[in-house]
N, C-alpha and C. Protein backbone atom coordinates (compact mmCIF):
# COMPACT_ATOMS: atom_id res chain seq x y z
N UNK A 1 -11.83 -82.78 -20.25
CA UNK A 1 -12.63 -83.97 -20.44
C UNK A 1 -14.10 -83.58 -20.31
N UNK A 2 -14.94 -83.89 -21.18
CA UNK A 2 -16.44 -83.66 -21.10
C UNK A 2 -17.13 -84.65 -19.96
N UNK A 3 -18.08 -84.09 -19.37
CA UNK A 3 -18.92 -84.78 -18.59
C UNK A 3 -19.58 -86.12 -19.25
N UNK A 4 -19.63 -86.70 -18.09
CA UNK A 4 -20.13 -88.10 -18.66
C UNK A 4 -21.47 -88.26 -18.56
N UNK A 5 -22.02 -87.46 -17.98
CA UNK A 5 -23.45 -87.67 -17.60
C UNK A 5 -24.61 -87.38 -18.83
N UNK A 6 -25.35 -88.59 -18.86
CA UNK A 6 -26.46 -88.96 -19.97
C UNK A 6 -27.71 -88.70 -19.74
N UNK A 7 -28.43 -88.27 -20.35
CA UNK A 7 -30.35 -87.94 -20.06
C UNK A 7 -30.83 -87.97 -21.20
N UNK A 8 -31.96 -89.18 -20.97
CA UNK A 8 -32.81 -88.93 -22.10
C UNK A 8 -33.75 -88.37 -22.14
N UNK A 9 -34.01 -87.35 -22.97
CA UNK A 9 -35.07 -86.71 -23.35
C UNK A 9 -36.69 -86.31 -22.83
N UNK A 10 -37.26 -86.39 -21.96
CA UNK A 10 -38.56 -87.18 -22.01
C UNK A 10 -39.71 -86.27 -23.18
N UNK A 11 -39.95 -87.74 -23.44
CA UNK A 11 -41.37 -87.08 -24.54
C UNK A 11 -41.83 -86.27 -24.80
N UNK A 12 -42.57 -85.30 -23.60
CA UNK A 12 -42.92 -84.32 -23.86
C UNK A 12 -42.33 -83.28 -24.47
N UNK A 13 -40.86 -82.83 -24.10
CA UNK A 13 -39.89 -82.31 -24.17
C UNK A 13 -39.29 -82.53 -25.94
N UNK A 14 -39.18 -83.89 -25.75
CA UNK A 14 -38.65 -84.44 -27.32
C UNK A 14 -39.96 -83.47 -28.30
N UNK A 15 -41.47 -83.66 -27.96
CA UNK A 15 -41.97 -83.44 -29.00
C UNK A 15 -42.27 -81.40 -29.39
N UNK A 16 -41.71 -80.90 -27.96
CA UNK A 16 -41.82 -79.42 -28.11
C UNK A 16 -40.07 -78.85 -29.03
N UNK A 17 -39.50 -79.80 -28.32
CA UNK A 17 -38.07 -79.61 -29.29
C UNK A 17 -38.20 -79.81 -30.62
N UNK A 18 -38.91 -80.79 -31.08
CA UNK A 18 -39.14 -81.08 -32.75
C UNK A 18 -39.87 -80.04 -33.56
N UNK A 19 -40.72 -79.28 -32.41
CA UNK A 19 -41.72 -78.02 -32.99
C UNK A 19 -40.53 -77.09 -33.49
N UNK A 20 -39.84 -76.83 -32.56
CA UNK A 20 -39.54 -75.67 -32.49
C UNK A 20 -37.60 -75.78 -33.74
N UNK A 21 -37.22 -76.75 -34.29
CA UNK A 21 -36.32 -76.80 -34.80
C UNK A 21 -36.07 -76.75 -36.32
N UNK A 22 -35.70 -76.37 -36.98
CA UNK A 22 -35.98 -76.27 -38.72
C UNK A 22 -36.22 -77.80 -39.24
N UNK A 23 -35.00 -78.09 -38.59
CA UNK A 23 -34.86 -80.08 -39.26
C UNK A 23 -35.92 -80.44 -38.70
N UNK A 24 -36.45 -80.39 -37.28
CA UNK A 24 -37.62 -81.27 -36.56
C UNK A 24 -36.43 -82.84 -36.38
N UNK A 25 -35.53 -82.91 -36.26
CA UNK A 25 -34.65 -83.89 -35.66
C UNK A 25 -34.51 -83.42 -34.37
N UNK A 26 -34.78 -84.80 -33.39
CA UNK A 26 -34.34 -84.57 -32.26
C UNK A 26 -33.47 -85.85 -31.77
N UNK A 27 -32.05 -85.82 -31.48
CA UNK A 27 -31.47 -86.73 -30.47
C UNK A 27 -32.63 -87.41 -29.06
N UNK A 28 -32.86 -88.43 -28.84
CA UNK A 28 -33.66 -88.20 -27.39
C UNK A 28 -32.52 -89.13 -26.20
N UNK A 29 -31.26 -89.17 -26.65
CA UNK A 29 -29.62 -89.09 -25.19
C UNK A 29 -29.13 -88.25 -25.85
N UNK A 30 -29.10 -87.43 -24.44
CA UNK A 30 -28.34 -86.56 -24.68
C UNK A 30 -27.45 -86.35 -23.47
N UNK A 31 -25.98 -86.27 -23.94
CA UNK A 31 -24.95 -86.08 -23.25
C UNK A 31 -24.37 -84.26 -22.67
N UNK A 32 -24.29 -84.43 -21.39
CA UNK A 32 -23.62 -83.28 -20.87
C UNK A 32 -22.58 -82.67 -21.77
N UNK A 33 -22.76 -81.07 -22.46
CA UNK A 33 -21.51 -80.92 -22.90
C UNK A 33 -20.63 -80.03 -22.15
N UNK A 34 -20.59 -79.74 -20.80
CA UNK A 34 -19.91 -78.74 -20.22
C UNK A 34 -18.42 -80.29 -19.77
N UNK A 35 -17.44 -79.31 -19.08
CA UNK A 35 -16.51 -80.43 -19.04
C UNK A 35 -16.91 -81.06 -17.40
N UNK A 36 -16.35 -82.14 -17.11
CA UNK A 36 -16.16 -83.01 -16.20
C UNK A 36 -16.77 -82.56 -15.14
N UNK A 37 -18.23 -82.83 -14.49
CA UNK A 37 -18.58 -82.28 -12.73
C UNK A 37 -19.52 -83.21 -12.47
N UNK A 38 -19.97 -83.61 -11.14
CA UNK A 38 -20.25 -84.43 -10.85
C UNK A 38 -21.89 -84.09 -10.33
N UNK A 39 -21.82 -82.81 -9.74
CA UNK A 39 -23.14 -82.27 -9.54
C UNK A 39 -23.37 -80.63 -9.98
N UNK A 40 -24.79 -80.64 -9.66
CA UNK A 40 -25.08 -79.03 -10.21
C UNK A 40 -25.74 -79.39 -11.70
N UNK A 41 -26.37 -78.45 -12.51
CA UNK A 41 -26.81 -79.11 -13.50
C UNK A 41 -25.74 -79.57 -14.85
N UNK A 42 -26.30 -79.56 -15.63
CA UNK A 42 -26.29 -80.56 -17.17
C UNK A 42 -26.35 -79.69 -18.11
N UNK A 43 -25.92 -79.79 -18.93
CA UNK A 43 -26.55 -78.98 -20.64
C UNK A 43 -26.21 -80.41 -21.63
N UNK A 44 -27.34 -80.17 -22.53
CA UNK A 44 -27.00 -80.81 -23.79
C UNK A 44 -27.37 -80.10 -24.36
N UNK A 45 -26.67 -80.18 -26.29
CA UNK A 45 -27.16 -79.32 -26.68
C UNK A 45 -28.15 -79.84 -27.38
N UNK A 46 -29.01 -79.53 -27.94
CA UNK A 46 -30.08 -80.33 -29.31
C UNK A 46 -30.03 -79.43 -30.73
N UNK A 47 -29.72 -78.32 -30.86
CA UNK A 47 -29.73 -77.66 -32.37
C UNK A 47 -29.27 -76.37 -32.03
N UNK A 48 -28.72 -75.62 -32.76
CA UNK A 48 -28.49 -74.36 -33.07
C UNK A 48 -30.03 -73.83 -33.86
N UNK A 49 -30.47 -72.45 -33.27
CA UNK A 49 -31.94 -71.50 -33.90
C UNK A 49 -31.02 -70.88 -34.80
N UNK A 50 -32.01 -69.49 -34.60
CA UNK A 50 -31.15 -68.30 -35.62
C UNK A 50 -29.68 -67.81 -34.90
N UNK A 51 -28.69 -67.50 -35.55
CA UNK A 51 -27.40 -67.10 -35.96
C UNK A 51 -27.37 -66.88 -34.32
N UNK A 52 -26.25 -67.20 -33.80
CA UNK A 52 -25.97 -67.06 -32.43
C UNK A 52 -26.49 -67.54 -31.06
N UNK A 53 -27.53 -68.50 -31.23
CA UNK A 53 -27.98 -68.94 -30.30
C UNK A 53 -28.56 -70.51 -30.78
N UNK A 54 -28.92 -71.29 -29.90
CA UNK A 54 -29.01 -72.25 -30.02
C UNK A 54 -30.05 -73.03 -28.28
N UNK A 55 -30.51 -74.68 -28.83
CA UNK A 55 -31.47 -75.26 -28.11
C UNK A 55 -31.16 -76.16 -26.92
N UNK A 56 -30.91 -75.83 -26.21
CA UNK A 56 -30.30 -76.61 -25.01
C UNK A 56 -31.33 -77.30 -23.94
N UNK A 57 -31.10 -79.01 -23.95
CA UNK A 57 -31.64 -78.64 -22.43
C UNK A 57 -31.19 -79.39 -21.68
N UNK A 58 -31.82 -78.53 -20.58
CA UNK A 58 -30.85 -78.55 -19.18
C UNK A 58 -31.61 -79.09 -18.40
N UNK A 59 -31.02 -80.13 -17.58
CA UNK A 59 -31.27 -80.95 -16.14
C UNK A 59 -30.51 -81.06 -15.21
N UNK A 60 -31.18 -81.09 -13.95
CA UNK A 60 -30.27 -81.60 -12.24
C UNK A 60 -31.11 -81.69 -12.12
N UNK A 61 -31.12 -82.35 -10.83
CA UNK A 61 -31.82 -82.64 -9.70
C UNK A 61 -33.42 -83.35 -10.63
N UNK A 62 -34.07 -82.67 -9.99
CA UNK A 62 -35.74 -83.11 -10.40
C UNK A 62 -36.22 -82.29 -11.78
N UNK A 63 -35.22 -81.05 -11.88
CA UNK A 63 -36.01 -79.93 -13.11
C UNK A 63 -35.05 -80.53 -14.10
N UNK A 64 -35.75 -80.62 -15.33
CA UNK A 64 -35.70 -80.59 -16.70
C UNK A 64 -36.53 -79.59 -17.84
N UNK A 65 -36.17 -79.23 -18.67
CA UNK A 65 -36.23 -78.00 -19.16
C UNK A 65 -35.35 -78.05 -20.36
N UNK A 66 -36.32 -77.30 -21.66
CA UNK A 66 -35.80 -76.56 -23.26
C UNK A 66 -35.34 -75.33 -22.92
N UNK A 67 -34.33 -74.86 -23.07
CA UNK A 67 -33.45 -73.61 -22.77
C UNK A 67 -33.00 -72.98 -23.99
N UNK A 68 -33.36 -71.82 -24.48
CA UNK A 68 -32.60 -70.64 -25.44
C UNK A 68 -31.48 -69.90 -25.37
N UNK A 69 -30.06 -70.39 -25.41
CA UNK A 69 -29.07 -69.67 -24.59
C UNK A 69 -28.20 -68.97 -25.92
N UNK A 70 -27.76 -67.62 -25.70
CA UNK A 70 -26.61 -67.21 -26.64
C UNK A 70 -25.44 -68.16 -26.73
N UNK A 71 -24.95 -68.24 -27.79
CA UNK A 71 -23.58 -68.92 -28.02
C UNK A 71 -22.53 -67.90 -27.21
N UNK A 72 -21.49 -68.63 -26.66
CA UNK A 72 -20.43 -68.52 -26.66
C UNK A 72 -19.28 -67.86 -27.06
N UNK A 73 -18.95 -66.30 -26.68
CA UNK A 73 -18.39 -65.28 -28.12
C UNK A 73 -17.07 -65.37 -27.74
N UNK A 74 -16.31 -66.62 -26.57
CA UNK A 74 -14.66 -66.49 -26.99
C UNK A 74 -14.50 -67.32 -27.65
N UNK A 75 -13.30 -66.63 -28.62
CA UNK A 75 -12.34 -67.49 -29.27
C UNK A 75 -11.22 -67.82 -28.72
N UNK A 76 -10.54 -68.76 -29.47
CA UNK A 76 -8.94 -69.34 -28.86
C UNK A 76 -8.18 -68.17 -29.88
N UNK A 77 -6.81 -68.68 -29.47
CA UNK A 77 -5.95 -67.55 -29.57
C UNK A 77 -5.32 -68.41 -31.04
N UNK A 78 -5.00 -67.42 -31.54
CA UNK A 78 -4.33 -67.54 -33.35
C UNK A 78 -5.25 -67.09 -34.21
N UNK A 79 -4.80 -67.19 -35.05
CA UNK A 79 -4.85 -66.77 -36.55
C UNK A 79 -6.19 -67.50 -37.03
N UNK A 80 -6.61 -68.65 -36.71
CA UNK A 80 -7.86 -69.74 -36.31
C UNK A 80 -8.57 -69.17 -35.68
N UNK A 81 -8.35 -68.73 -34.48
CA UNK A 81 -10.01 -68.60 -33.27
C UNK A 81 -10.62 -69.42 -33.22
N UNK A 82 -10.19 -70.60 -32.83
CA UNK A 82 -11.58 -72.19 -32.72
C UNK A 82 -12.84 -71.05 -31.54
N UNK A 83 -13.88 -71.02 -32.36
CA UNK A 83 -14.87 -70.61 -31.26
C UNK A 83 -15.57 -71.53 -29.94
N UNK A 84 -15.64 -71.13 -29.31
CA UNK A 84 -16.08 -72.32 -27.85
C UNK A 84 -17.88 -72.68 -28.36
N UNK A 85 -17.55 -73.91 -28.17
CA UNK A 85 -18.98 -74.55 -28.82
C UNK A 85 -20.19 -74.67 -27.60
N UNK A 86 -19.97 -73.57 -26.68
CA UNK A 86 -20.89 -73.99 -25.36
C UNK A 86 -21.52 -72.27 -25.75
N UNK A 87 -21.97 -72.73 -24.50
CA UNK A 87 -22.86 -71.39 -24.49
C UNK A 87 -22.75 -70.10 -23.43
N UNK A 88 -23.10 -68.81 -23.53
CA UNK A 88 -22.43 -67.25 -23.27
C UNK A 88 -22.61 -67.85 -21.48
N UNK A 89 -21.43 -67.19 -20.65
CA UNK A 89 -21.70 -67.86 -19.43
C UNK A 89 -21.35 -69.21 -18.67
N UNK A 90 -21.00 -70.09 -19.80
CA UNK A 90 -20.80 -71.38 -18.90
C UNK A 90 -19.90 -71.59 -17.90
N UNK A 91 -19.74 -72.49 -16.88
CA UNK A 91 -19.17 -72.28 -16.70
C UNK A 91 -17.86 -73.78 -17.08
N UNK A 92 -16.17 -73.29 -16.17
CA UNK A 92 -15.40 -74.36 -16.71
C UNK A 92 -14.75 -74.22 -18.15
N UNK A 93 -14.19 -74.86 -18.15
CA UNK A 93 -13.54 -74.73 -19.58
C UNK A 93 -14.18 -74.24 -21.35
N UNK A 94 -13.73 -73.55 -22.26
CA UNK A 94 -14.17 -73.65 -23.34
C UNK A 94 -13.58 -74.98 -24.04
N UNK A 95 -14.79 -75.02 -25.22
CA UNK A 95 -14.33 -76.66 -25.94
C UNK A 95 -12.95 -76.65 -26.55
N UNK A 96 -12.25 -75.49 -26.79
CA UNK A 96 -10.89 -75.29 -27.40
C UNK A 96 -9.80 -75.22 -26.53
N UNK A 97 -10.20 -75.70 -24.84
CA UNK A 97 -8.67 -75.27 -24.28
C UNK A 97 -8.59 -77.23 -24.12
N UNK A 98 -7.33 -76.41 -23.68
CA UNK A 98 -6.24 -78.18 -23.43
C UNK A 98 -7.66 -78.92 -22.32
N UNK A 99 -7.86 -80.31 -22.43
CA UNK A 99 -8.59 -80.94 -21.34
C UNK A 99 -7.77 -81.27 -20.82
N UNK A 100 -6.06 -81.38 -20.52
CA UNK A 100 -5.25 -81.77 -19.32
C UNK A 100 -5.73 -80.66 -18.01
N UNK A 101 -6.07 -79.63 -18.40
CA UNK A 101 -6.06 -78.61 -17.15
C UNK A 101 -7.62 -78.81 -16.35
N UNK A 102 -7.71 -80.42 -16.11
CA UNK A 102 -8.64 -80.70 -15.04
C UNK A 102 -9.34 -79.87 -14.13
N UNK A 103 -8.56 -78.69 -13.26
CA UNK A 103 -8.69 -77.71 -12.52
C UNK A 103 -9.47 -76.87 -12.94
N UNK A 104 -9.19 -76.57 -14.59
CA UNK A 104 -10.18 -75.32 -14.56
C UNK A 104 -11.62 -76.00 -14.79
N UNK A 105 -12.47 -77.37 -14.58
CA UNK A 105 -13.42 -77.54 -14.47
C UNK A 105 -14.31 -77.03 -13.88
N UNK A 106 -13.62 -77.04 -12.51
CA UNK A 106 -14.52 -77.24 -11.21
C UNK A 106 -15.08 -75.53 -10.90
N UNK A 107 -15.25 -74.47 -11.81
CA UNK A 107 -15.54 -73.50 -11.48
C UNK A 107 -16.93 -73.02 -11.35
C-alpha cells in the first residue's frame, strides 16, 4: 500500500522545479510514493531528467527539498521485469511486489 501522506509544493520550490524540467509542468500535491510509514521522510516524484534518473522531492519534519536521485535498477522476476518505479536505495517495498506483504514496509 502506498503512503498516504500529501505535500504541497511550496512556490519557491514549484518555480525551481519548472526551470529545471523539459515540459516545465509541475504537479504542486504531491503524494508520498514509497509504501505505507508513518514517519521519517517522504518522496514524491515530479519528472523523470536524462535516462535513469529523475526529480524528486523530499520532505519530513521542517526540511523540504528538489532531490536528483538514480532510478531504481531491480526488476521483478519473469520474462516482463516490471522495473521498480522508486528510486536506487529506497527503502520498503518495490512498486512491483505484492502490497499484501505489509511487513516489508517498515524497513
Amino acid at each position: 500500500m502506498r503512503c498516504a501522506h500529501w505535500r504541497r509544493l511550496p512556490l519557491v520550490l514549484a518555480r525551481e522545479a519548472r526551470g529545471r524540467l523539459a515540459s516545465g509542468c509541475v504537479d504542486t500535491a504531491i503524494q508520498c510514493q514509497l509504501c505505507a510509514h508513518e514517519s521519517g521522510e517522504h518522496y514524491g516524484l515530479l519528472d523523470d531528467l536524462e535516462y535513469g534518473t529523475a526529480l524528486w522531492f523530499r520532505w519530513g519534519g521542517a526540511d523540504e527539498e528538489l532531490v536528483v536521485l538514480q532510478d531504481c535498477p531491480v526488476a521483478g522476476q519473469g520474462p516482463d521485469g516490471e522495473g521498480c518505479c522508486l528510486f536506487a536505495g529506497h527503502a520498503g517495498q518495490h512498486t512491483w511486489e505484492d502490497t499484501v506483504k505489509e511487513a516489508s514496509c517498515t524497513s
